[in-house]
N, C-alpha and C. Protein backbone atom coordinates (compact mmCIF):
# COMPACT_ATOMS: atom_id res chain seq x y z
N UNK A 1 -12.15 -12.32 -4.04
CA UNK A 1 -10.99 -12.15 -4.87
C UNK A 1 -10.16 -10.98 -4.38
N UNK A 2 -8.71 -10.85 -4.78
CA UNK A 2 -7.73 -9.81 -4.07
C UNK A 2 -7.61 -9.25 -5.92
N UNK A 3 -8.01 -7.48 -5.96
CA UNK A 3 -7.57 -7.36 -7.12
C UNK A 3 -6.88 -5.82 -6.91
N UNK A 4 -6.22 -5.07 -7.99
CA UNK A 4 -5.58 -3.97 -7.90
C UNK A 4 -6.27 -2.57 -8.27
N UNK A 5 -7.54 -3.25 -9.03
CA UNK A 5 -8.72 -1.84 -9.87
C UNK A 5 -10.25 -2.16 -9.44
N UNK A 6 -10.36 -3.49 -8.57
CA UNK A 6 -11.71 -3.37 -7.83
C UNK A 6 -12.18 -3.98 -9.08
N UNK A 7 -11.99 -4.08 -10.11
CA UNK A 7 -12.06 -5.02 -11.26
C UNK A 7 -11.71 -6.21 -11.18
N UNK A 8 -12.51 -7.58 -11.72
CA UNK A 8 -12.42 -8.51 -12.20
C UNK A 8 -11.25 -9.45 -12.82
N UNK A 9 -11.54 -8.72 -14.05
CA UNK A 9 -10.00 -9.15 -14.63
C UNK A 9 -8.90 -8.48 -13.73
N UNK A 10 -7.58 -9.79 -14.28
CA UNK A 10 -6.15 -10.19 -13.30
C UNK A 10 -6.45 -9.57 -12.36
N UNK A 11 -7.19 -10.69 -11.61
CA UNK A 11 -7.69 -11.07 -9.73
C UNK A 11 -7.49 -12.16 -9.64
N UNK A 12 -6.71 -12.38 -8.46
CA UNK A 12 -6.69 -14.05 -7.59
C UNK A 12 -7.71 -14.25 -7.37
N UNK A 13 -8.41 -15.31 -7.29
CA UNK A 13 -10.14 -15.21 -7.06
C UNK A 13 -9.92 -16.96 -5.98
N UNK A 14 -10.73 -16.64 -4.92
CA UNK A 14 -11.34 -18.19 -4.28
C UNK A 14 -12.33 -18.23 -5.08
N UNK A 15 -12.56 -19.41 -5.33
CA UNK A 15 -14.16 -19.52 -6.03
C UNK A 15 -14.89 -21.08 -5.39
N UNK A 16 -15.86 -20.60 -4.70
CA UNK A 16 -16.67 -21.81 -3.80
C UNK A 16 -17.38 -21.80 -4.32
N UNK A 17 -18.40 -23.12 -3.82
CA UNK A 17 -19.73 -23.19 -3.98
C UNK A 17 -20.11 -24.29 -2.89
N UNK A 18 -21.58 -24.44 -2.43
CA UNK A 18 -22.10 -25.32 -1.39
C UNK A 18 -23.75 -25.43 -1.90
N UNK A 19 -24.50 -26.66 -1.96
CA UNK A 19 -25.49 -26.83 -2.23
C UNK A 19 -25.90 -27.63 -0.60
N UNK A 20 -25.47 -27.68 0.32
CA UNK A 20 -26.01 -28.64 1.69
C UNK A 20 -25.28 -30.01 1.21
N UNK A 21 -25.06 -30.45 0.33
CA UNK A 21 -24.51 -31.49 0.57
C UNK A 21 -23.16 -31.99 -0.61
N UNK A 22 -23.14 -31.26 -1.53
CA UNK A 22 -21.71 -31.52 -2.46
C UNK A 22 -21.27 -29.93 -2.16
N UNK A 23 -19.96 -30.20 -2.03
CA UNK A 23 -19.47 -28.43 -2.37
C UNK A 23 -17.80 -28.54 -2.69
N UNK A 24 -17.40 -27.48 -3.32
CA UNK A 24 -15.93 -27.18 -3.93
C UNK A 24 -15.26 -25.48 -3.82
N UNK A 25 -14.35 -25.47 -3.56
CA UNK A 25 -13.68 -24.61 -3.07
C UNK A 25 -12.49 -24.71 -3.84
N UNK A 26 -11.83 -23.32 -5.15
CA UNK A 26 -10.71 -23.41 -5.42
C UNK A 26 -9.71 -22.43 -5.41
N UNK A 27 -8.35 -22.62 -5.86
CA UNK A 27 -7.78 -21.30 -6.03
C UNK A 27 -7.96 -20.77 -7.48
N UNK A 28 -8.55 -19.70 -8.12
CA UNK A 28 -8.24 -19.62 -9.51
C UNK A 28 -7.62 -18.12 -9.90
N UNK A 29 -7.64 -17.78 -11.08
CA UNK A 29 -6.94 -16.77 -11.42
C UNK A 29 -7.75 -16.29 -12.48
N UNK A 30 -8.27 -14.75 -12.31
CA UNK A 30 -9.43 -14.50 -13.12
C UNK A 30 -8.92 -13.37 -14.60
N UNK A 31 -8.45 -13.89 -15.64
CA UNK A 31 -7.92 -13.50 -16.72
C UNK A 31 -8.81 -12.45 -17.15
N UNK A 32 -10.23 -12.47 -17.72
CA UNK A 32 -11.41 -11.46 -17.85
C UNK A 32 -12.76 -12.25 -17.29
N UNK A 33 -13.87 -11.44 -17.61
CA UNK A 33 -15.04 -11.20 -17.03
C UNK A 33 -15.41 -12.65 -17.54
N UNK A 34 -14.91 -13.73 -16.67
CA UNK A 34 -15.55 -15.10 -17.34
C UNK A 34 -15.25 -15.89 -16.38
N UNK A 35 -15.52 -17.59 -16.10
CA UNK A 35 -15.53 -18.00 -15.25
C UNK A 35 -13.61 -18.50 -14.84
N UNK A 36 -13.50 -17.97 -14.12
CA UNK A 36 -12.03 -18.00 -13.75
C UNK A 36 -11.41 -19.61 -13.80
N UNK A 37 -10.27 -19.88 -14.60
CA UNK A 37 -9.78 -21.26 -14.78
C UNK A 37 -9.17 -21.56 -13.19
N UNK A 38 -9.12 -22.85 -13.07
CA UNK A 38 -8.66 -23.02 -11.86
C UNK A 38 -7.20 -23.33 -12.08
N UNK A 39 -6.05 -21.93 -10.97
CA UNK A 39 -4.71 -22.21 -10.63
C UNK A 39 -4.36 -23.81 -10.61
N UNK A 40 -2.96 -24.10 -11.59
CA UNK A 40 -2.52 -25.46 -11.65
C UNK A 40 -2.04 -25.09 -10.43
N UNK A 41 -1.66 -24.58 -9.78
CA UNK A 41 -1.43 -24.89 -8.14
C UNK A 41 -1.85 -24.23 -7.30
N UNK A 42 -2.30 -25.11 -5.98
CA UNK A 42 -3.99 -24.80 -5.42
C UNK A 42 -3.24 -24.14 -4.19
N UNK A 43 -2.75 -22.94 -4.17
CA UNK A 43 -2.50 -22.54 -3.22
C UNK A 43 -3.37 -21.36 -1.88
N UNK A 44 -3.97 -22.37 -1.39
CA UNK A 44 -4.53 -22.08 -0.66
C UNK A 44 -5.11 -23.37 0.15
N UNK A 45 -4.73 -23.25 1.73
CA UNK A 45 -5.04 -24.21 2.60
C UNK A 45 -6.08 -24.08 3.95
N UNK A 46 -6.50 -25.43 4.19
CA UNK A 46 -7.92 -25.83 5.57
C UNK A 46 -8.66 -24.73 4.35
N UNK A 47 -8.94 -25.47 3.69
CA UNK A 47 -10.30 -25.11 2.97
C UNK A 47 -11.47 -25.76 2.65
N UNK A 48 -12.55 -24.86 3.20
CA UNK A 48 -14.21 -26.00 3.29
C UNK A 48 -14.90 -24.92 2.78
N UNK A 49 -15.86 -25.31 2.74
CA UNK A 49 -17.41 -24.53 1.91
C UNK A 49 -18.32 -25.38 2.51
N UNK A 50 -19.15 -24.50 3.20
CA UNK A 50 -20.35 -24.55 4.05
C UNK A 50 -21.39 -24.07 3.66
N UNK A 51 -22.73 -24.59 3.78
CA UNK A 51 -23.67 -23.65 3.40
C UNK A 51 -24.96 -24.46 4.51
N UNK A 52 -25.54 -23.19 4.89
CA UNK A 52 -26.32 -23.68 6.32
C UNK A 52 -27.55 -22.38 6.49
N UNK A 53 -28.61 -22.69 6.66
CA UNK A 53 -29.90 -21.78 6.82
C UNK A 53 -29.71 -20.56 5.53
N UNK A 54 -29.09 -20.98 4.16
CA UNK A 54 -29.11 -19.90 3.34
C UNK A 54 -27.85 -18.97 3.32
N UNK A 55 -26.86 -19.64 3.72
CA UNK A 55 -25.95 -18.88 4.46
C UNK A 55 -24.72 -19.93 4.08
N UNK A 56 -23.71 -18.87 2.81
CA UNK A 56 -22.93 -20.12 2.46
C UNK A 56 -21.85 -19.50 2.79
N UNK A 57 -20.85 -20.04 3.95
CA UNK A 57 -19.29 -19.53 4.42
C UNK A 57 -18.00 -20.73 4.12
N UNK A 58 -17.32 -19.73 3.33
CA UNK A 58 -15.76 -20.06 2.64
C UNK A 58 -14.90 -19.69 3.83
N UNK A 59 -14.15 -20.69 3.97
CA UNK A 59 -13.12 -20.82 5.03
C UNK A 59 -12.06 -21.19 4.27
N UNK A 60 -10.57 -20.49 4.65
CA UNK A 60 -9.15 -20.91 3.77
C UNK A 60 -8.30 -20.07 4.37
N UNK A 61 -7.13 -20.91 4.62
CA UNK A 61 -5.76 -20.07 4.74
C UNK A 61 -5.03 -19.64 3.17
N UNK A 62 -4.30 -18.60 3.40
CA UNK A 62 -3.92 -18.26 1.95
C UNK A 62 -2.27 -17.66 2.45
N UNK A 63 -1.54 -18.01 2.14
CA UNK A 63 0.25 -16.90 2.31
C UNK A 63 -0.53 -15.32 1.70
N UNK A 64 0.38 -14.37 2.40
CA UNK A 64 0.55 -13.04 2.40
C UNK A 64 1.48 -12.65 1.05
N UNK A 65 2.34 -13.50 0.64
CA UNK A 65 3.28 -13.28 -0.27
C UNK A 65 2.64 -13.87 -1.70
N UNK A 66 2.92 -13.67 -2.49
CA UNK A 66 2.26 -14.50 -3.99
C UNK A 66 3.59 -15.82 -4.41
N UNK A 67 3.09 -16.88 -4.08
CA UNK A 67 4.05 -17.98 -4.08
C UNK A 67 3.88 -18.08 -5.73
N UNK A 68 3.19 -17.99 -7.07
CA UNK A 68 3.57 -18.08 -7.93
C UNK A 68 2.42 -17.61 -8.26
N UNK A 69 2.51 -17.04 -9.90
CA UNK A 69 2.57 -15.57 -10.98
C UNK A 69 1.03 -15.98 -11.11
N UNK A 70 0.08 -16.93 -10.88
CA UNK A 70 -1.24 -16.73 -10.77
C UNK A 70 -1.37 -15.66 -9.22
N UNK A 71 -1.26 -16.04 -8.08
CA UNK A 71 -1.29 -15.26 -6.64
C UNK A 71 -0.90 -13.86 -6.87
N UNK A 72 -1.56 -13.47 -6.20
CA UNK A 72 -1.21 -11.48 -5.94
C UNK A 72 -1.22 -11.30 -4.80
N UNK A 73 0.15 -10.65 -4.26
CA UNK A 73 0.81 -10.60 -2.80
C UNK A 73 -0.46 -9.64 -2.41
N UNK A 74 -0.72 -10.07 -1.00
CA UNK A 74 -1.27 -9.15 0.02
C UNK A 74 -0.41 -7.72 0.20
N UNK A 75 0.67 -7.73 0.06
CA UNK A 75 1.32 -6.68 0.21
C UNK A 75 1.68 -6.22 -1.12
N UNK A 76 1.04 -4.77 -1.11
CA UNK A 76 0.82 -3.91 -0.82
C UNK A 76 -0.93 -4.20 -0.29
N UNK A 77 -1.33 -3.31 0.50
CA UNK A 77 -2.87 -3.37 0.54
C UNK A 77 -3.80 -3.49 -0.77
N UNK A 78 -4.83 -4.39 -0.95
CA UNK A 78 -5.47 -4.60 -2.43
C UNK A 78 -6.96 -4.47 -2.09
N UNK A 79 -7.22 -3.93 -3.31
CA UNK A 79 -9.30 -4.51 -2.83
C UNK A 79 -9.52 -5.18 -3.14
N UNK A 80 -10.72 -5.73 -2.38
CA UNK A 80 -11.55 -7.40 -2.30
C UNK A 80 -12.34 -7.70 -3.23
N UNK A 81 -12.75 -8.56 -3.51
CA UNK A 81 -13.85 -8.58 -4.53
C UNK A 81 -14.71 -10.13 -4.16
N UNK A 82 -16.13 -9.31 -3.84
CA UNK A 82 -17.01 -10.77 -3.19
C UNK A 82 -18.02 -10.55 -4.22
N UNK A 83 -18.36 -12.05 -4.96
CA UNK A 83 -20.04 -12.48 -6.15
C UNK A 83 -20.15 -13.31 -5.23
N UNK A 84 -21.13 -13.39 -5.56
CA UNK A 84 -22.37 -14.22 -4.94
C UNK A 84 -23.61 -14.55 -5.97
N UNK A 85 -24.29 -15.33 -5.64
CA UNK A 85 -25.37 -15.96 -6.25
C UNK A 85 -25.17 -17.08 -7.55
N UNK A 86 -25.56 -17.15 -8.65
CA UNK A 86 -25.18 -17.97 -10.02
C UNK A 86 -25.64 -19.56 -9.32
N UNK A 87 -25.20 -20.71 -9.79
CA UNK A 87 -25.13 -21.92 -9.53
C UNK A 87 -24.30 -22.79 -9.89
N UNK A 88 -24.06 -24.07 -9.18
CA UNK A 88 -22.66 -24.52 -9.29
C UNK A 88 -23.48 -25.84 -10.04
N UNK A 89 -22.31 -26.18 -11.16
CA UNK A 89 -22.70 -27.69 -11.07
C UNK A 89 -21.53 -28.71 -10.80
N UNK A 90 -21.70 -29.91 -9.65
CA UNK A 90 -21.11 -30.64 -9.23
C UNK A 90 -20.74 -31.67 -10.24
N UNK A 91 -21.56 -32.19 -10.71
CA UNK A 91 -21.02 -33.25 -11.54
C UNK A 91 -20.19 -33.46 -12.42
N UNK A 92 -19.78 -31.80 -12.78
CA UNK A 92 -18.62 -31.97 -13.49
C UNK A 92 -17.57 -31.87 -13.36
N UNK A 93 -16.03 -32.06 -13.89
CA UNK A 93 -15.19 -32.42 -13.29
C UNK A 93 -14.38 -31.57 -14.31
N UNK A 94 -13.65 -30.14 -13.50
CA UNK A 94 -13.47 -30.29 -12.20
C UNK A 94 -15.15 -29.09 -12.23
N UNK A 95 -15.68 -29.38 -10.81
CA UNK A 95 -17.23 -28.55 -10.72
C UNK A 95 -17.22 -27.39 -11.41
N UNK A 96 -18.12 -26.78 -12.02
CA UNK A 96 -18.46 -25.02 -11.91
C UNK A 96 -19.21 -24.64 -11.88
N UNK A 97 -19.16 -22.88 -11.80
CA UNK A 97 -19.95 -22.21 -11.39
C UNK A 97 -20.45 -21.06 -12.68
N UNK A 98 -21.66 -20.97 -12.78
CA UNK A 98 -22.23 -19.71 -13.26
C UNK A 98 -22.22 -18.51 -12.95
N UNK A 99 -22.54 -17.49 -13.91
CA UNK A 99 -22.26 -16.01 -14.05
C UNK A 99 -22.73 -15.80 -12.55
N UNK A 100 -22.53 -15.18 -11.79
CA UNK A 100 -23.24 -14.12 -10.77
C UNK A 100 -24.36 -13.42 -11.05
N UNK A 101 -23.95 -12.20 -12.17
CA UNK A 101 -25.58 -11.49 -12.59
C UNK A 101 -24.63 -10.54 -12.85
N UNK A 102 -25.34 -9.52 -13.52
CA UNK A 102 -25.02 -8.15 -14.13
C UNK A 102 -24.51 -7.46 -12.61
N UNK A 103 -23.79 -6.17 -13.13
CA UNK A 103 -23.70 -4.91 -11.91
C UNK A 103 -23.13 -5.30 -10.77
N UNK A 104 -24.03 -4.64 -10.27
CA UNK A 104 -23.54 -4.28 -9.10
C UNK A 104 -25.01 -5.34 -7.90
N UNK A 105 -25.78 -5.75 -8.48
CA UNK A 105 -26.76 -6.63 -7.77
C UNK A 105 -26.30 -8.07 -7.01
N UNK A 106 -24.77 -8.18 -7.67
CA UNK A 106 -24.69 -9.85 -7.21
C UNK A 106 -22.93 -9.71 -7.07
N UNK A 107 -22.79 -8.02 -6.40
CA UNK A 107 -20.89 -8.22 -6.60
C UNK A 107 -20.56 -7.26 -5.60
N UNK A 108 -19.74 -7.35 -4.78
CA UNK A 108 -19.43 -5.81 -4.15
C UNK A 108 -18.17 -5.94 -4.05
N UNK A 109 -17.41 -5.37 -4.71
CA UNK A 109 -15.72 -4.63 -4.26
C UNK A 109 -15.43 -3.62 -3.19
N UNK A 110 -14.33 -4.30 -2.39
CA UNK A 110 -14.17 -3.13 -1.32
C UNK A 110 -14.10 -1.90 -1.68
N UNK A 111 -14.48 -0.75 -1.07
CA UNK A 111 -14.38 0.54 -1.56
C UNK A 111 -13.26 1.31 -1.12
N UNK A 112 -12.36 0.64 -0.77
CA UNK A 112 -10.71 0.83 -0.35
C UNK A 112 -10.31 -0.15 0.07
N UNK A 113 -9.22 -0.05 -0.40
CA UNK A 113 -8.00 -1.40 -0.24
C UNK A 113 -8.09 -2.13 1.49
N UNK A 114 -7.65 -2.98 1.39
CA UNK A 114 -8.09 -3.28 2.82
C UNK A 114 -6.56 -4.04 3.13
N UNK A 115 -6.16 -3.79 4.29
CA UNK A 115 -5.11 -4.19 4.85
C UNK A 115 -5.14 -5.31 5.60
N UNK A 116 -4.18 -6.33 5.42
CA UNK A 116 -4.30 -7.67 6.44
C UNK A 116 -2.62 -7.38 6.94
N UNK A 117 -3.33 -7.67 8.17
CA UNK A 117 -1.99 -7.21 9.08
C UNK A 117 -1.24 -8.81 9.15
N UNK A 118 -0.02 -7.68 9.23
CA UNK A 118 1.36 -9.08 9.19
C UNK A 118 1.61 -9.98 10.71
N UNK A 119 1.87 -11.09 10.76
CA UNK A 119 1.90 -11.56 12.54
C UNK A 119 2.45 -10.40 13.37
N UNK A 120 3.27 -9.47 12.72
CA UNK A 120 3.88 -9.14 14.32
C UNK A 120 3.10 -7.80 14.61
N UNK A 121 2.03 -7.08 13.60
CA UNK A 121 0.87 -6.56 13.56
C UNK A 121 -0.16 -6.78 14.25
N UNK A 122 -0.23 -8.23 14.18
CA UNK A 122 -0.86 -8.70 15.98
C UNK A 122 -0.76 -8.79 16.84
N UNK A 123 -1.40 -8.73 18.02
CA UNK A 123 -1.44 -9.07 19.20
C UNK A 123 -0.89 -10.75 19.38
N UNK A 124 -1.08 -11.27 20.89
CA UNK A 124 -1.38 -12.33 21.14
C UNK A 124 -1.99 -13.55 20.10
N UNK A 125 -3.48 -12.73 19.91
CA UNK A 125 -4.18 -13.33 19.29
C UNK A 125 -4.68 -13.06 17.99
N UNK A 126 -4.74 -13.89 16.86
CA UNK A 126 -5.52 -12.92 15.83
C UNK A 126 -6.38 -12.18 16.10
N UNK A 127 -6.28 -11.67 14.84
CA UNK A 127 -7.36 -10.09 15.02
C UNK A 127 -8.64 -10.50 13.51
N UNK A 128 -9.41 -10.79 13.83
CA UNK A 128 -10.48 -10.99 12.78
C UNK A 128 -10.73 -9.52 11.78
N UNK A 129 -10.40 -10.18 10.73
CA UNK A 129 -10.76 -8.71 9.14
C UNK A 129 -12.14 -8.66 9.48
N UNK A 130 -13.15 -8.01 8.76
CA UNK A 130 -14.60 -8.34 9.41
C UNK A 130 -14.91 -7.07 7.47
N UNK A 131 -15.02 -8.20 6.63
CA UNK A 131 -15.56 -7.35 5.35
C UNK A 131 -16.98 -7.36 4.88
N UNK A 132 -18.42 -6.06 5.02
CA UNK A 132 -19.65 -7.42 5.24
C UNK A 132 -20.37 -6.12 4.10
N UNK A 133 -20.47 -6.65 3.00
CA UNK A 133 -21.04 -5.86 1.71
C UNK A 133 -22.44 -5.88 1.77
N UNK A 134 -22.79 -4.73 1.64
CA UNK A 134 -24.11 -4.05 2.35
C UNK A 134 -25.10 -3.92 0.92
N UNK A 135 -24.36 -4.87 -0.04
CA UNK A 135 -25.69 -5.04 -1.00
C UNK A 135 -26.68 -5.56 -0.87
N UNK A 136 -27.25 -6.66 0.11
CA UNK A 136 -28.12 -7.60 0.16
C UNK A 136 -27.80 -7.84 1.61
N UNK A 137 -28.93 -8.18 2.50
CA UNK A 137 -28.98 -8.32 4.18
C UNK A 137 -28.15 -9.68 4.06
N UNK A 138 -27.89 -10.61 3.06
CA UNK A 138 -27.26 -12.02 3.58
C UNK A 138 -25.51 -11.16 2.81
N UNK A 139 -25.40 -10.75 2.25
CA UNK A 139 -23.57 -10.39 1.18
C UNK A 139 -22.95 -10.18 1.94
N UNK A 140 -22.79 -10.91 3.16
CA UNK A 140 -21.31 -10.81 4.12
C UNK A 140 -20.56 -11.78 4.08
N UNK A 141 -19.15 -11.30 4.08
CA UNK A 141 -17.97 -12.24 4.55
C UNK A 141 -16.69 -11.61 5.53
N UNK A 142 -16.29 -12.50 5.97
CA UNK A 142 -15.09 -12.52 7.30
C UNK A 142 -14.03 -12.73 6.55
N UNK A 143 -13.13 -12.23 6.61
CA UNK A 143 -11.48 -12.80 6.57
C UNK A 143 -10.84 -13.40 7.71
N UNK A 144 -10.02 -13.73 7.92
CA UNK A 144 -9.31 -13.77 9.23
C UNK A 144 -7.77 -13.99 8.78
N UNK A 145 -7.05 -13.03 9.03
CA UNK A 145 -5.29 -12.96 8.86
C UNK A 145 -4.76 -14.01 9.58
C-alpha cells in the first residue's frame, strides 16, 4: 500500500492473494483498519499473483499520478505499506482476504518515504525499487518504476 502516516487507514492498497492455483489481485482503497473495499475503478495494470515454493509475488503497473480520488499520487514521495499472511477465500465473489495479525508480526511500513523515480530519472533502462522488510526471512517485495 502507498500511505502518508505509515498507517493503514486512507492508503491505496494492492491487495493479492495466491493459493498455487486460484489467485486475485486488486486495486482497493483502505478507509480504516478493515478489509479494504475494492476501487470501482481498477486502476492498476499486467497484474498477476504468483505464489511458488512459499513465496507469493504481486506483479502490477500502477500511473505515478492519482487518476481518481481513491489513488494517491506517487508524487510527493510516500511510505509503503506491505501485510502478509491471513487467508484468502476464492469462492467468493468478488474473493477475500483475512486480517493479517496484530502489530507489527505480519506488517512492515517503510521507515521513510520511498521515492519512485520519474522516466527521465532513468537511465536507458529501468532501475528496479528493491523494498525487502526484514520482519520475517520470506517479508520481501520489489517494486519496479
Amino acid at each position: 500500500g502507498v500511505s502518508d502516516d505509515r498507517l493503514m487507514p486512507n492508503s491505496d492498497i494492492v491487495l493479492g492473494a495466491s493459493d498455487g492455483t486460484n489467485s486475485f489481485i486488486h486495486d482497493r482503497y483502505a478507509f480504516a483498519r478493515a478489509e479494504p473495499p475494492i476501487d470501482p475503478i481498477q486502476n492498476i495494470g499486467r497484474a498477476s499473483v504468483d505464489r511458488a515454493d512459499g513465496i507469493t509475488t504481486m506483479t502490477f503497473n500502477r500511473l505515478r499520478s492519482a487518476s481518481e480520488n481513491l489513488d494517491i499520487s506517487l508524487d510527493p514521495d510516500r511510505f509503503f505499506l506491505f501485510a502478509y499472511s491471513g487467508f484468502a477465500t476464492f469462492s467468493a465473489m468478488p474473493p477475500t482476504a483475512s486480517f493479517h495479525g496484530p502489530g507489527l508480526t505480519r506488517r512492515a511500513p517503510s521507515q521513510e518515504r520511498i521515492h519512485i523515480p520519474t522516466f527521465r530519472e532513468c537511465s536507458a533502462a529501468p532501475q528496479p525499487i528493491d523494498i525487502q522488510c526484514s520482519v520475517t526471512p520470506n517479508a520481501e517485495m520489489t517494486l519496479y518504476s
